[in-house]
Protein backbone atom coordinates (compact mmCIF):
# COMPACT_ATOMS: atom_id res chain seq x y z
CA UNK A 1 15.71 110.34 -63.61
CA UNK A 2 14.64 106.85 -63.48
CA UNK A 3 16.12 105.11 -66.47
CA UNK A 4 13.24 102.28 -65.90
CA UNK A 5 10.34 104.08 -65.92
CA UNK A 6 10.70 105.99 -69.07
CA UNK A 7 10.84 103.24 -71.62
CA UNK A 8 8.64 103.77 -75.20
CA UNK A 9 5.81 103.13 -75.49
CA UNK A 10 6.17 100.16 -77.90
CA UNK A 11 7.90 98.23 -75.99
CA UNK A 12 9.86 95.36 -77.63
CA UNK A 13 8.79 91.76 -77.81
CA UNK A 14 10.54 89.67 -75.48
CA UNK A 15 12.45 90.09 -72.28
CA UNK A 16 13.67 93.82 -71.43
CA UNK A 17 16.09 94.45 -68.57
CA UNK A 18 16.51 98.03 -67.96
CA UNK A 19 19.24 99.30 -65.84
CA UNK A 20 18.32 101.12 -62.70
CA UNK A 21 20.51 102.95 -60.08
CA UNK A 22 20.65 100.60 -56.74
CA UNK A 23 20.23 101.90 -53.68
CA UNK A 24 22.63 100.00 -51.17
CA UNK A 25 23.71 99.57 -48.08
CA UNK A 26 27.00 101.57 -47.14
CA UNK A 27 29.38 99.36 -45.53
CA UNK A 28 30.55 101.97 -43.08
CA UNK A 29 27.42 102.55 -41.78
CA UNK A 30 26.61 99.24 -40.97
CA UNK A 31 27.69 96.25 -38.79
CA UNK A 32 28.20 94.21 -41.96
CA UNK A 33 26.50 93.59 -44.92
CA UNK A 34 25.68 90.16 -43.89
CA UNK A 35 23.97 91.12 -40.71
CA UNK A 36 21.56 93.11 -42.73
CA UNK A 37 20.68 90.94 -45.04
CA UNK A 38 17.31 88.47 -45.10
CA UNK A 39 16.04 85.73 -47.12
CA UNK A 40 12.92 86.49 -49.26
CA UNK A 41 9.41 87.75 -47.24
CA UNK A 42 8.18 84.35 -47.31
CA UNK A 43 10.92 82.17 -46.56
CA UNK A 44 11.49 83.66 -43.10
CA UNK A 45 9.76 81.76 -40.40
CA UNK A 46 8.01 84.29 -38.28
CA UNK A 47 7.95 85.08 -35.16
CA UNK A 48 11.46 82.85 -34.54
CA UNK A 49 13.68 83.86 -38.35
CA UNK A 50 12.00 87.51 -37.96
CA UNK A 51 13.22 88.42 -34.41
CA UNK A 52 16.61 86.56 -35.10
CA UNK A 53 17.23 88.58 -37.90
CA UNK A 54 15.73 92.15 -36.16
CA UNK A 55 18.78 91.31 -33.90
CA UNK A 56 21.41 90.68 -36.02
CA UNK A 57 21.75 94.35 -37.24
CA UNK A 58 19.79 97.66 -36.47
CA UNK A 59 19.53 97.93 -39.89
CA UNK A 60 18.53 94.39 -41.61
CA UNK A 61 16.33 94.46 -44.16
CA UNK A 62 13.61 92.39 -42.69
CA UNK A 63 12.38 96.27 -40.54
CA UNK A 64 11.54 97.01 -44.87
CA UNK A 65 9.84 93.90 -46.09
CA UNK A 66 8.68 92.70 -42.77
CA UNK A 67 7.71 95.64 -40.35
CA UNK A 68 5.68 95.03 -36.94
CA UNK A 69 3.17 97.22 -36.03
CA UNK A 70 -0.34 96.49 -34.62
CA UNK A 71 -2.04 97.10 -38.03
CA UNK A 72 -1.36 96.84 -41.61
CA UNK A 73 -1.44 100.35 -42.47
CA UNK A 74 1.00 101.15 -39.39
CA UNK A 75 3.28 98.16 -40.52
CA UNK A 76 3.61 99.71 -44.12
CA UNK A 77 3.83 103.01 -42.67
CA UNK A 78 7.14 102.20 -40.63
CA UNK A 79 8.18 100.70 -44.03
CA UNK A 80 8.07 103.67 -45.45
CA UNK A 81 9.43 106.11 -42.24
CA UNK A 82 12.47 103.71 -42.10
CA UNK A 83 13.28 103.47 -45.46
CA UNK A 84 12.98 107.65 -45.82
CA UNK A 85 15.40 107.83 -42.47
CA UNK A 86 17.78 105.00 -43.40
CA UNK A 87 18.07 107.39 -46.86
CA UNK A 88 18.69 110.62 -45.20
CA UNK A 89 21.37 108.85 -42.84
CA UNK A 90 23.15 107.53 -45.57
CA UNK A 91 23.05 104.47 -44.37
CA UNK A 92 21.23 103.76 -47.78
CA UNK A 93 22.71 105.14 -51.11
CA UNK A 94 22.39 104.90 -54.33
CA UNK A 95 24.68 104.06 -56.84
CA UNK A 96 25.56 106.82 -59.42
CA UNK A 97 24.94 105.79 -62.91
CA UNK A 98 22.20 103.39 -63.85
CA UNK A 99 23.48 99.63 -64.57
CA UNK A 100 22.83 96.04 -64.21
CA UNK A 101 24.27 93.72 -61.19
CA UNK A 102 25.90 90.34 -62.17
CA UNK A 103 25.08 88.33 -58.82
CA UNK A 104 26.84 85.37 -57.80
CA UNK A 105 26.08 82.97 -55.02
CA UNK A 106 28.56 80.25 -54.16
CA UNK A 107 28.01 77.65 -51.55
CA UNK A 108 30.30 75.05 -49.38
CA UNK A 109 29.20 72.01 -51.67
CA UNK A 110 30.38 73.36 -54.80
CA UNK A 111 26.87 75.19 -56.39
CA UNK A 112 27.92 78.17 -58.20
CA UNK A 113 24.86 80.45 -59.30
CA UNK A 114 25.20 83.82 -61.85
CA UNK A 115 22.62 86.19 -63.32
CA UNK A 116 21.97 89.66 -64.16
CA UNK A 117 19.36 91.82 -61.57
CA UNK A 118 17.91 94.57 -63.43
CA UNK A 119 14.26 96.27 -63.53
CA UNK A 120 12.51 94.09 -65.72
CA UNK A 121 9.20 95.43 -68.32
CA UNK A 122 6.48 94.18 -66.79
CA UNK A 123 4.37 92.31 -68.75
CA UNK A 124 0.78 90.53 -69.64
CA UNK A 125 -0.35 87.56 -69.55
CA UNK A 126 -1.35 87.28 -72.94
CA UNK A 127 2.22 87.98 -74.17
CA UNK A 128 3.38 84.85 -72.83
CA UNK A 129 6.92 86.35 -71.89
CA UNK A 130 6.79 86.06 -68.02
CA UNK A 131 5.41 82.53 -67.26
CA UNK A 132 3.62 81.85 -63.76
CA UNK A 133 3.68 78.28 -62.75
CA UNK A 134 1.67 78.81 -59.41
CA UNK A 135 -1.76 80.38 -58.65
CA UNK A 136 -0.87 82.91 -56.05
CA UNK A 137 -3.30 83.94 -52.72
CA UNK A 138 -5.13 87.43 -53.73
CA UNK A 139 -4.74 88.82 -49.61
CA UNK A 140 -0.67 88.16 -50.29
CA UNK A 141 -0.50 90.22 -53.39
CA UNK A 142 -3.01 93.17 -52.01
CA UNK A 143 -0.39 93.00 -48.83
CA UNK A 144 2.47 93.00 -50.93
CA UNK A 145 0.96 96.33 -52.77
CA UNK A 146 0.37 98.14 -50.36
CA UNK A 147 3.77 98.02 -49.16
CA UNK A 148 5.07 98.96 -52.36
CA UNK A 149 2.91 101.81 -52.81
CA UNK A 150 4.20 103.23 -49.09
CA UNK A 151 8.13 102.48 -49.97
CA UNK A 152 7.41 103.56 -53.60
CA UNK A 153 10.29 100.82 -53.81
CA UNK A 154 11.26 97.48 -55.20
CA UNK A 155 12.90 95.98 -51.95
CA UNK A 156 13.75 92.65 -53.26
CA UNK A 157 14.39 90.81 -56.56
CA UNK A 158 12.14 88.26 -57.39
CA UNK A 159 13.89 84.65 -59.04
CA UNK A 160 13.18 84.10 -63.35
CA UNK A 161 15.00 81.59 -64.86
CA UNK A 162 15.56 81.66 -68.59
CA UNK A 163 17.06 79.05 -71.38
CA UNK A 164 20.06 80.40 -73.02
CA UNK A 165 21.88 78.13 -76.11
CA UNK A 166 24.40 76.94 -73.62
CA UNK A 167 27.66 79.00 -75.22
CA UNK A 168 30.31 81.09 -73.66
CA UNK A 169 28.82 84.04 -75.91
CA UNK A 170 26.28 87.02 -75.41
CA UNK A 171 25.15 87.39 -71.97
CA UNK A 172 27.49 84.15 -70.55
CA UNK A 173 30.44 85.40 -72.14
CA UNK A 174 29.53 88.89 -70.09
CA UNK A 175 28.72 87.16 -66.59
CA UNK A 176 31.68 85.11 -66.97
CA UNK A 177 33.90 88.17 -67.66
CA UNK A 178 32.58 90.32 -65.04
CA UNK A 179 33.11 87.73 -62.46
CA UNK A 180 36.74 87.61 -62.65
CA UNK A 181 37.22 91.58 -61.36
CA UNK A 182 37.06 93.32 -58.50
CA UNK A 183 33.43 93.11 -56.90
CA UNK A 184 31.33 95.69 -55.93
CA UNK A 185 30.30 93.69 -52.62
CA UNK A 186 30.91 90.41 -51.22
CA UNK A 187 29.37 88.90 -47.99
CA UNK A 188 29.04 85.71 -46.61
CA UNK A 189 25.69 84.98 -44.74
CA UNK A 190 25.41 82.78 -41.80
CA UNK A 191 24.36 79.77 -43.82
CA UNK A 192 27.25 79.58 -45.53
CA UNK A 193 26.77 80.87 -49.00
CA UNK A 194 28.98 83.74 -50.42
CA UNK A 195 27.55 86.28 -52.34
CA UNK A 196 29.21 88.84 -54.47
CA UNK A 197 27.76 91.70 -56.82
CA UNK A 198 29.15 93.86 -59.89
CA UNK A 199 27.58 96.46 -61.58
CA UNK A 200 27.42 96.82 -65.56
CA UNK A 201 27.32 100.10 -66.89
CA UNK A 202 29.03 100.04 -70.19
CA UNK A 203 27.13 100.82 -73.12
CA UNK A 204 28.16 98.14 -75.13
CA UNK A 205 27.55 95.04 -72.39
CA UNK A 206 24.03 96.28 -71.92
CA UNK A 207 23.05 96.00 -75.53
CA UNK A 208 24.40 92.59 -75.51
CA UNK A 209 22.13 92.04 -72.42
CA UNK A 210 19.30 93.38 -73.91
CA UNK A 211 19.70 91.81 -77.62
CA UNK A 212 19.66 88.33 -75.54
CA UNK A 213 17.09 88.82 -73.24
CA UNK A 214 14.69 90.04 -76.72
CA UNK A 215 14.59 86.25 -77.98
CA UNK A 216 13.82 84.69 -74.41
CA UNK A 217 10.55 84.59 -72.18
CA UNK A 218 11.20 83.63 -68.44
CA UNK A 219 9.82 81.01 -65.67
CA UNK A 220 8.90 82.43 -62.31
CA UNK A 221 11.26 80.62 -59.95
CA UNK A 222 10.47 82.45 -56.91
CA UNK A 223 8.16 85.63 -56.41
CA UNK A 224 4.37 85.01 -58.33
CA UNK A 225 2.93 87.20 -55.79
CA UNK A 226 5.57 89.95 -56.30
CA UNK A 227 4.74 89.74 -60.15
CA UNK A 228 1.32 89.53 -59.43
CA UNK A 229 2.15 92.84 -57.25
CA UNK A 230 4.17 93.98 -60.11
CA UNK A 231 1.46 93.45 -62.57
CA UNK A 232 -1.49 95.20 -60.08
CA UNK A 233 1.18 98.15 -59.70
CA UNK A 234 1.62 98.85 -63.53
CA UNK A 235 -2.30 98.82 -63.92
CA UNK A 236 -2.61 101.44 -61.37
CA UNK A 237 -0.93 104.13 -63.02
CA UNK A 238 -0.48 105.50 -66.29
CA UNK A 239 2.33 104.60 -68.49
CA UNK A 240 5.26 105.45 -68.90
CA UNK A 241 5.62 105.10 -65.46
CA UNK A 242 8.63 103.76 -63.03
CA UNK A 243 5.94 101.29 -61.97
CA UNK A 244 6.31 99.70 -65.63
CA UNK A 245 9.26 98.19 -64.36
CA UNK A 246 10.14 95.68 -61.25
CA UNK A 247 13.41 94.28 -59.71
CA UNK A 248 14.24 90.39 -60.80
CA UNK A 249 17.34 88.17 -61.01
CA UNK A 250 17.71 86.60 -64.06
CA UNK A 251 19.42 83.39 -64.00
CA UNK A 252 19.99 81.20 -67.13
CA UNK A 253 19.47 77.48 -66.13
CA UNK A 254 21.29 76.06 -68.96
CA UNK A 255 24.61 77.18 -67.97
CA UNK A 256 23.59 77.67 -63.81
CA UNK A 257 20.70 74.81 -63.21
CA UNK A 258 18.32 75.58 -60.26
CA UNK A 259 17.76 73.52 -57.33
CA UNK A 260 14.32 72.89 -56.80
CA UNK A 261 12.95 71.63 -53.07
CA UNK A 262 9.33 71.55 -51.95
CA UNK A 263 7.00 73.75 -50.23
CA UNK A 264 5.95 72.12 -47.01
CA UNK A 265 2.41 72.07 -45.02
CA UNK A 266 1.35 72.74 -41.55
CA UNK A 267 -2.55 72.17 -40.53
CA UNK A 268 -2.98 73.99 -37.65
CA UNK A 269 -5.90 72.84 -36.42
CA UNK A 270 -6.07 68.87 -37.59
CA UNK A 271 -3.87 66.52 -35.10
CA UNK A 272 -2.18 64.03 -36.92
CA UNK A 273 -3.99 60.83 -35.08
CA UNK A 274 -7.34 62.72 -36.63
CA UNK A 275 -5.69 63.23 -39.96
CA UNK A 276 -4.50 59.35 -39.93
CA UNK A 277 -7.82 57.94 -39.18
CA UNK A 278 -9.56 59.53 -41.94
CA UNK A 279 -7.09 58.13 -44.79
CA UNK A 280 -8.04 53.96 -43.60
CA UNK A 281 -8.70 52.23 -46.55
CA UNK A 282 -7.82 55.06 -49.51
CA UNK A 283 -4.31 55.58 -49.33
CA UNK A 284 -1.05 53.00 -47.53
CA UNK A 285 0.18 54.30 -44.07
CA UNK A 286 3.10 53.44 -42.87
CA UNK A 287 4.83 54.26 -39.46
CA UNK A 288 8.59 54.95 -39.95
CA UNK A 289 10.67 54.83 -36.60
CA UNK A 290 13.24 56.68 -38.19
CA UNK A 291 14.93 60.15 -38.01
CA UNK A 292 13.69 63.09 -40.30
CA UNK A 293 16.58 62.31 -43.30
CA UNK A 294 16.08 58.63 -43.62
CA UNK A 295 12.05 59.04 -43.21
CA UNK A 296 12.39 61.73 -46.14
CA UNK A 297 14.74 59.37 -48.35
CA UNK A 298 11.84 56.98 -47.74
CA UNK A 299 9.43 59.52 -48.91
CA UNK A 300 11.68 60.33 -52.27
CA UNK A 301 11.25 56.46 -53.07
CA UNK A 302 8.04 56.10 -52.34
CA UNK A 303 7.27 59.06 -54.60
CA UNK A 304 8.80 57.61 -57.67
CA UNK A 305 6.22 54.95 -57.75
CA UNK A 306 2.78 56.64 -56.33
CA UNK A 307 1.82 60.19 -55.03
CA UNK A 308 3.55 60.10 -51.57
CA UNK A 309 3.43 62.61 -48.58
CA UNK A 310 5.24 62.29 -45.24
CA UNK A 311 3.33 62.72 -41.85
CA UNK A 312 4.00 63.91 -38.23
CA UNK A 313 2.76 65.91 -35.40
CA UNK A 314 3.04 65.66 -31.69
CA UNK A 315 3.15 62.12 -31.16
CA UNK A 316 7.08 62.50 -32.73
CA UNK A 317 6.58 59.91 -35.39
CA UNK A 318 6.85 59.82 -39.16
CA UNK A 319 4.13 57.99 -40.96
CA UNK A 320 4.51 57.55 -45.09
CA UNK A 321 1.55 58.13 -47.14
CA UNK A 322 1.12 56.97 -50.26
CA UNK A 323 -0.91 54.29 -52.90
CA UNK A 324 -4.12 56.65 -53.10
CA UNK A 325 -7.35 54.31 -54.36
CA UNK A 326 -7.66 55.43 -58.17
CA UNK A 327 -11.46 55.41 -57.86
CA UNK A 328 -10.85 58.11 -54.83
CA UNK A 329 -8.53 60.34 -57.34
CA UNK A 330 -11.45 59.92 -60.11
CA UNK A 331 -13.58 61.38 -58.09
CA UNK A 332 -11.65 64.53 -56.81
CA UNK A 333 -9.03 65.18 -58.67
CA UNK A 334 -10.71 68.03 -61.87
CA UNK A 335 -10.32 66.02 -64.83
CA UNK A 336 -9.83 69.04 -67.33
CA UNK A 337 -6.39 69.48 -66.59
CA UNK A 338 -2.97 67.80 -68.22
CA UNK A 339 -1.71 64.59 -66.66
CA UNK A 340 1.09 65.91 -65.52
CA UNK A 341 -0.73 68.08 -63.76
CA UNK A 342 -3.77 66.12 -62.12
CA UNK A 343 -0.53 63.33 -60.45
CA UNK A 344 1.19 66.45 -58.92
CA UNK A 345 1.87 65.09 -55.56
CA UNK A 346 0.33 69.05 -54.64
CA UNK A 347 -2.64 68.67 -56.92
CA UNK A 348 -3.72 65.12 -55.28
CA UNK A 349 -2.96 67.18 -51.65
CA UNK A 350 -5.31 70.17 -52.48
CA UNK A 351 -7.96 68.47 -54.14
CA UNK A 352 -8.24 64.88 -52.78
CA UNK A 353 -6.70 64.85 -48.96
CA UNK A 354 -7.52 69.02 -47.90
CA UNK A 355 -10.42 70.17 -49.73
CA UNK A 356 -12.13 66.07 -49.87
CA UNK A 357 -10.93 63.88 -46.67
CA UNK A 358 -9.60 66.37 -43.96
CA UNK A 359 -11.98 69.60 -45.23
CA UNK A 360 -9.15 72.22 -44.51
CA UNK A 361 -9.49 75.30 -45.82
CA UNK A 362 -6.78 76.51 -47.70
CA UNK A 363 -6.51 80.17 -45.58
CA UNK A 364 -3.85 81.43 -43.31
CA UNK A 365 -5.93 80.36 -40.19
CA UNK A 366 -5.90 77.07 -41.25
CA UNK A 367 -2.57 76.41 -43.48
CA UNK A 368 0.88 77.76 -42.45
CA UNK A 369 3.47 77.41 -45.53
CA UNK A 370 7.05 76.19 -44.38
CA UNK A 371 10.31 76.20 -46.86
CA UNK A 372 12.76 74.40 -43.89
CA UNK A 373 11.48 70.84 -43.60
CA UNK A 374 12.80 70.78 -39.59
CA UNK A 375 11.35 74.00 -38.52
CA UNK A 376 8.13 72.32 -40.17
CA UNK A 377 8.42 68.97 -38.38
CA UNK A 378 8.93 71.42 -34.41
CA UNK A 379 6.21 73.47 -35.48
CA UNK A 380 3.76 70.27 -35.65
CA UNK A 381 5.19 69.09 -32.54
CA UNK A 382 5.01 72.30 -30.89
CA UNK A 383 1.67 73.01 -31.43
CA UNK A 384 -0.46 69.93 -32.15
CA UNK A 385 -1.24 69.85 -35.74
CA UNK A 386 -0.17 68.22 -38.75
CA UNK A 387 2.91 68.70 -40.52
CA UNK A 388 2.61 67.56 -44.43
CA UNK A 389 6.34 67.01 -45.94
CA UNK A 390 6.22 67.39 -49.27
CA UNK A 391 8.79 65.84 -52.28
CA UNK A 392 9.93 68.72 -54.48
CA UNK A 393 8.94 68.37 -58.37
CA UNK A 394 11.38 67.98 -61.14
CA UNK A 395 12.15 71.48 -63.19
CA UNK A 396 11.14 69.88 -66.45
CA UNK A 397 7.53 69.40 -65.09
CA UNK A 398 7.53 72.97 -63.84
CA UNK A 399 8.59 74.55 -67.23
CA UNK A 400 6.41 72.08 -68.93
CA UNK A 401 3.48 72.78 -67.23
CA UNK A 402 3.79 76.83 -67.34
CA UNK A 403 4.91 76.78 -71.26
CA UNK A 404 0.86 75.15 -71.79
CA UNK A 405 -0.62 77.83 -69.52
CA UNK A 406 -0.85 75.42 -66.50
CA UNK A 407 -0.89 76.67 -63.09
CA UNK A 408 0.30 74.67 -60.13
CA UNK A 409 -1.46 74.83 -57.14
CA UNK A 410 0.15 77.48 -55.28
CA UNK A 411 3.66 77.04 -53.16
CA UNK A 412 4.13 73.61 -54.97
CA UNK A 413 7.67 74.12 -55.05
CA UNK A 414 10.14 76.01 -54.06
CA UNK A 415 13.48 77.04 -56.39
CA UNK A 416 16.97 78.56 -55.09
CA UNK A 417 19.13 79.43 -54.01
CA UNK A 418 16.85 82.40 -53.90
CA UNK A 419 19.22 86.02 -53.77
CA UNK A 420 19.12 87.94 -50.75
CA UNK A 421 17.55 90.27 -49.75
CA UNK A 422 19.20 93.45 -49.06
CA UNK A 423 22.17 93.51 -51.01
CA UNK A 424 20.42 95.77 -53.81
CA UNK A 425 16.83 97.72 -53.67
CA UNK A 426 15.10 100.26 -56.52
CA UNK A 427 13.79 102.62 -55.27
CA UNK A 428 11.42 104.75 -57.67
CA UNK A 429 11.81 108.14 -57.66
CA UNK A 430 15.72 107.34 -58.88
């Protein structure tokens, strides 16, 4: 039975984390747990991070949330054939009794990250429990569906934060105990970070979980369009239904604060001399002959005073953009929005440089989205168009922003460390 997808049908207000029974990789069936492991969908730069990873392990979790075939329907067809086969080997199995996971992620300069991964109720909009900060791209979340509905699974937690009171009770007190026995798992992936998992299955630590969780509602760190998936999902069929549920990682930013980066751009199609020229006379440009840490350490100064942006193609130099004309942000930046909102280095981006001076459209033929600011910069280089560097935004702004019912443009920023992906699925009909 799957605890998740039975819940009543008045569901409480506030936060619910169900348990669920995680399907998992068996250590003795493969090479190791890091070599089957991935970062999110998105952050994986394709084709380069995708074959890398296809490599690494038979079995990596990329051949689920990132299959290759020559159409759609094929690729989410392997999905599902691979996940069915990978369950009937065994090399997949599920856990026995339903539970949470405490997750922690520890890296080599002293970051220490702890949450809870359950199957979280999905909710509306309207009950202002589950807040978006970004809009999200309608053909991601109808791609993002439709693999879901061939898996029938939850293949990878998405990232909400929450603000707890900052005491070693409740749900810390239980994350903090956990952690000091035996884990489930632990791995260390090739960038570093150590990861280890425990499940919770007693009784009494999930009411304490769930009594928490009833007085909280949640920021999207990572994963809109999986909500938005989430959210499509639930409509489709009738409740109760396991699709009421879907897989997140809670992490309380009081006690574990986030780091937050930004979301960088690549214009495909726009060479950077082309995308200089047009900003003479409404914003400063200035050449940096420096190397990509110093030119961004320029870029994080020149940000505290103006909206700033940092850019470079294939002539290998970085040129700092920033002191927009005011008149010029009058004029295309919407005015019905908070301020906080309308001096978003991303806002000023979207509306003023890509939709006013270059004309870009904001599609996948046009726009490429790039977490790693390096593979960004040898993309540009590479191919001839423009890479946009981006400095991240503050949390505060983030949370502020989503608590008025603000959106962000989308990918404005990007939170972590994100969990991996791979280290524990749902799957539905459990």
């Amino acid at each position: 039975m799957n605890t998740a997808g039975h819940s009543k049908a008045t569901a409480p207000r506030g936060l619910e984390l169900t348990p669920f029974r995680g399907l998992r990789y068996d250590p003795d069936r493969v090479g190791s747990l890091a070599a089957v492991t991935s970062p999110p969908y998105d952050v994986v730069v394709r084709p380069d991070g995708l074959h890398h990873l296809q490599s690494a392990d038979p079995h990596n979790i990329v051949r689920l949330i990132l299959p290759e075939a020559a159409t759609p329907e094929e690729r989410n067809a392997q999905a599902a054939e691979t996940l069915r086969r990978w369950r009937a080997e065994g090399v997949l199995t599920a856990d026995p009794e339903p539970g949470l996971y405490v997750y922690e992620q520890r890296d080599g300069d002293g970051l220490v990250q702890r949450g809870v991964i359950g199957a979280l109720r999905v909710s509306e909009p309207d009950e202002r429990l589950v807040l978006p900060h970004e809009d999200v791209m309608p053909h991601i979340v109808a791609d993002r569906a439709d693999l879901m509905r061939a898996t029938s699974a939850n293949l990878e937690p998405l990232l909400l934060t929450y603000r707890g009171d900052d005491t070693a009770a409740g749900t810390a007190g239980l994350i903090e105990r956990t952690a000091g026995r035996r884990p489930l798992l632990a791995t260390t992936t090739e960038d570093g970070v150590h990861h280890r998992l425990w499940p919770v299955t007693d009784p009494a630590d999930l009411a304490v979980v769930r009594q928490e969780l009833s007085a909280h509602q949640a920021l999207i760190a990572d994963g809109h369009h999986r909500w938005a998936t989430y959210r499509r999902l639930r409509a489709e069929h009738p409740s109760p239904s396991p699709w009421d549920h879907g897989l997140v990682l809670l992490v309380d930013t009081a006690r574990y604060p986030l780091r937050v980066r930004a979301i960088h751009r690549l214009l495909h199609g726009l060479p950077v001399a082309e995308a200089l020229k047009a900003l003479g006379g409404i914003f400063r440009v200035r050449r940096l002959d420096l190397p990509l840490p110093q030119a961004m350490d320029a870029l994080a100064e020149a940000a505290q005073e103006s909206n700033a942006f940092l850019l470079t193609g294939d002539d290998g130099v970085f040129h700092l953009v920033d002191r927009p004309d005011p008149a010029l942000l009058d004029r295309t930046v919407p005015a019905d929005r908070p301020e906080a909102w309308r001096t978003l280095d991303a806002t000023v981006l979207h509306a003023t440089l890509l939709d006013h001076v270059w004309r870009v459209p904001d599609d996948p033929a046009h726009i490429a989205y790039i977490h790693d600011t390096a593979a960004t910069v040898d993309k540009a280089r590479r191919d001839g168009g423009t890479a946009v560097l981006m400095h991240p935004v503050h949390e505060d702004v983030v949370r502020e922003l989503a608590q008025q019912g603000v959106t962000m443009p989308r990918k404005s920023t990007s939170f972590g460390p994100k969990p991996a992906s791979g280290l524990v699925l749902r799957a539905l009909d459990l």
